[in-house]
Protein backbone atom coordinates (compact mmCIF):
# COMPACT_ATOMS: atom_id res chain seq x y z
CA UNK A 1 0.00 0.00 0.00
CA UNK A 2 1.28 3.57 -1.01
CA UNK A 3 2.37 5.88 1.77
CA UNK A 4 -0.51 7.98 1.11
CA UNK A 5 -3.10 5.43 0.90
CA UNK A 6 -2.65 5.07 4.74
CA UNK A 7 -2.79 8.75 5.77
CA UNK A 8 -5.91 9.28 2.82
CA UNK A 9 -8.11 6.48 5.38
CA UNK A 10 -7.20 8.31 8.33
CA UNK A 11 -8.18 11.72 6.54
CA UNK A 12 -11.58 10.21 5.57
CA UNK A 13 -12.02 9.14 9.55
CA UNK A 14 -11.67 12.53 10.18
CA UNK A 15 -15.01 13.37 8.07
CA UNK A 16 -13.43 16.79 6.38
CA UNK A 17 -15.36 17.39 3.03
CA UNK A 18 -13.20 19.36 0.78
CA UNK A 19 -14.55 21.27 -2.69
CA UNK A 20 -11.79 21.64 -5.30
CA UNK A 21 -12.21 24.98 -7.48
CA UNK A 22 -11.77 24.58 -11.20
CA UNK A 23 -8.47 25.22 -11.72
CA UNK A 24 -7.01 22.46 -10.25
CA UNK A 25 -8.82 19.77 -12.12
CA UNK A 26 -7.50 21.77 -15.49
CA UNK A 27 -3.97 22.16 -13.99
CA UNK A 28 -3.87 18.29 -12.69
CA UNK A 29 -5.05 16.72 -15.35
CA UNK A 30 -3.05 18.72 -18.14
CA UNK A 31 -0.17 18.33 -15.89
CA UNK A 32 1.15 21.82 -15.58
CA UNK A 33 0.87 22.01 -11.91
CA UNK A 34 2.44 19.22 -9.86
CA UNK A 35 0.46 19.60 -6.60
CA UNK A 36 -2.95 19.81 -8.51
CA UNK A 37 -1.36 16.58 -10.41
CA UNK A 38 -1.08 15.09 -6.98
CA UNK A 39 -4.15 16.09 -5.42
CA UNK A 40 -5.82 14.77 -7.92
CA UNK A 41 -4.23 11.34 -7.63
CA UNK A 42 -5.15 11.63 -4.19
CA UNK A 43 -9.44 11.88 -5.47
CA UNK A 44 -10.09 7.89 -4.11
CA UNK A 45 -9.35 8.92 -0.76
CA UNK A 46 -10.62 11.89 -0.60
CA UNK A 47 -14.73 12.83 0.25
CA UNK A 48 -15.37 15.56 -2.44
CA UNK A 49 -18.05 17.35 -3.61
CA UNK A 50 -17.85 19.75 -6.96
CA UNK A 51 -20.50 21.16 -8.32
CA UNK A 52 -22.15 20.50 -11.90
CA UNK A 53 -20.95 23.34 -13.38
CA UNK A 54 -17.45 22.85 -12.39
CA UNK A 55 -17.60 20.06 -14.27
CA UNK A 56 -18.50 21.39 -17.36
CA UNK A 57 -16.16 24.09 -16.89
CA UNK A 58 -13.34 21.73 -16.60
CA UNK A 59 -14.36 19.77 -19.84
CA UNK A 60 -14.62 23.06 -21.52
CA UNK A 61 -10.67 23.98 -21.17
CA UNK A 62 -9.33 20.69 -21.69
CA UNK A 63 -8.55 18.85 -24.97
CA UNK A 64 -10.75 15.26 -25.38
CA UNK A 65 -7.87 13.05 -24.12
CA UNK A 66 -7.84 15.14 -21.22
CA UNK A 67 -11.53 15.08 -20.81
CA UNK A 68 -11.54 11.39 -20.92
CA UNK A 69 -8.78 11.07 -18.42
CA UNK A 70 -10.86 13.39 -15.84
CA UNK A 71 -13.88 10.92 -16.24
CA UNK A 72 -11.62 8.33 -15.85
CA UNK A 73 -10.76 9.51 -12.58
CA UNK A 74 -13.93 10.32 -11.68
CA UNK A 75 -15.10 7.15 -11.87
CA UNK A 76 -12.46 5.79 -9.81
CA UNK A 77 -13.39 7.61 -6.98
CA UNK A 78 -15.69 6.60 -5.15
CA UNK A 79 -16.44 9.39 -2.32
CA UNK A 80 -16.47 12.05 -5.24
CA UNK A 81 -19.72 13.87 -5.49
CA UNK A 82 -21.43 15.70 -7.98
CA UNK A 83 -24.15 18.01 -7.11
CA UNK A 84 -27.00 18.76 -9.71
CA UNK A 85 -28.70 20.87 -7.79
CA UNK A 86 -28.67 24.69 -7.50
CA UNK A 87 -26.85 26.59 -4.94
CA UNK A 88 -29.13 28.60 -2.75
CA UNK A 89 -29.59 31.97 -3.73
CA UNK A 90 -29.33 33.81 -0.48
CA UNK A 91 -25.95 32.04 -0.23
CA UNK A 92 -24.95 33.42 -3.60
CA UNK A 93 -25.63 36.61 -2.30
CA UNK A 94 -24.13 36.49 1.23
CA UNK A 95 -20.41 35.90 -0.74
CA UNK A 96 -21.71 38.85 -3.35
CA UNK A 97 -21.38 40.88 -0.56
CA UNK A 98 -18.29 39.34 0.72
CA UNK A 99 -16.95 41.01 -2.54
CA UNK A 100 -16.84 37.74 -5.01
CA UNK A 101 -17.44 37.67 -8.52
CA UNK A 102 -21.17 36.67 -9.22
CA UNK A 103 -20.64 34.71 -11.81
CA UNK A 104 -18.23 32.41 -10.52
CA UNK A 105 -16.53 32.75 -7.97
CA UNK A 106 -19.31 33.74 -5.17
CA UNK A 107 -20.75 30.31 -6.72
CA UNK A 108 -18.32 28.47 -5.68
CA UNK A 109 -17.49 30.10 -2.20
CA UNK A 110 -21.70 29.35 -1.89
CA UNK A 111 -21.45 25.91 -2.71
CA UNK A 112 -18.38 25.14 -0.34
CA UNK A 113 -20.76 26.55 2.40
CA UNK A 114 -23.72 25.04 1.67
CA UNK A 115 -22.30 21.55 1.26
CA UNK A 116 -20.80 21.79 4.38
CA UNK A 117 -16.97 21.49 2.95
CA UNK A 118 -14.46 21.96 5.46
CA UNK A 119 -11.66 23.35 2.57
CA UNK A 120 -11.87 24.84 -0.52
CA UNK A 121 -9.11 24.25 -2.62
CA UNK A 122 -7.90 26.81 -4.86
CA UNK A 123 -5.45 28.95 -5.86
CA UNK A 124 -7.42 31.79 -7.12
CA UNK A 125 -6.17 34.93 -5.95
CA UNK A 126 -10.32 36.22 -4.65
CA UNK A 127 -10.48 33.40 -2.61
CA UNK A 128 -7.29 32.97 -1.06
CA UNK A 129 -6.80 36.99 -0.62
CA UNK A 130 -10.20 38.68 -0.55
CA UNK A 131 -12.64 35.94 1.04
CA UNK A 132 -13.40 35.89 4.90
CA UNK A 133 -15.18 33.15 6.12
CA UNK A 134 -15.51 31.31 8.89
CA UNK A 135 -17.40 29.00 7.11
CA UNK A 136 -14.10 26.65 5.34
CA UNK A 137 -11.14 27.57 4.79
CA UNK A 138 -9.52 28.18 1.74
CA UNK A 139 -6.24 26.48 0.91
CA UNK A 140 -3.89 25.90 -2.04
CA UNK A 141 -3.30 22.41 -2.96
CA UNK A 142 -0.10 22.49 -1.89
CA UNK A 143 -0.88 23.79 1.72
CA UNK A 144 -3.46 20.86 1.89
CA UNK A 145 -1.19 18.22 0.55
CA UNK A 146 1.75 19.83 3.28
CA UNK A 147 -0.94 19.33 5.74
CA UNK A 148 -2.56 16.28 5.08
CA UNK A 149 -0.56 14.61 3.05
CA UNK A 150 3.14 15.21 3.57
CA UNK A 151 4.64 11.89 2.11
CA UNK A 152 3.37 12.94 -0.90
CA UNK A 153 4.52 16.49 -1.37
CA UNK A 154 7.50 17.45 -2.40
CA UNK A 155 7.47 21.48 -2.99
């Protein structure tokens, strides 16, 4: 068993949700950003939720190799979640006025919330410099992997 396959139960003991913004899909599976590649290799062990429209964000920047390798490793984790459903409203609104984006980025800060996610993980600039919540916390993957993770990250 893999180094990290042992610390990935223990993280799922601990029942931390995480969301994963974007980015890091499209930087993990294109390979041009070696702790998104990581935390993505990491997806079986991990309970995620992402919503729909990350998804088709994702499938919209990559080439089709790429877009059959992310539903490749979609389907090979298990504890990964995709959520159909809209994000409430007044959530939407509450990180409006937190000074997100509307159209995606107080979204996604909504979703993390409403799902209950304990991280968001992202290494958009808004998020990690302009959003303050004490609902998650944002981190970049590298700061979870350090965390979490640590056999598995080499910065």
């Amino acid at each position: 068993m893999p180094a990290y396959a042992s610390s990935g139960v223990k993280f799922l003991r601990q029942n931390i949700r995480i969301c994963i913004d974007s980015n890091q899909f499209i930087f993990g599976i294109s390979g041009t950003d070696a702790a998104s590649e990581r935390l993505l290799l990491l997806l079986p062990r991990l309970e995620v939720v992402i919503p729909h429209i990350v998804v088709t964000e994702v499938t919209r920047n990559l080439s089709a190799p790429e877009v059959k390798a992310l539903h490749t490793l979609l389907q090979r984790a298990s504890n990964v979640t995709i959520i159909y459903e809209s994000t409430p409203r007044s959530l939407v609104n509450k990180y409006i006025e937190l000074g997100l984006r509307e159209k995606g980025d107080a979204f996604i800060g909504a979703f993390a919330e409403w799902q209950q996610a304990t991280y968001l993980i992202s290494d958009n600039r808004h998020f990690l410099v302009e959003l303050r919540t004490k609902a998650f916390e944002v981190v970049t993957p590298e700061v979870f992997l350090q965390r979490y993770f640590p056999s598995v990250y080499s910065g």
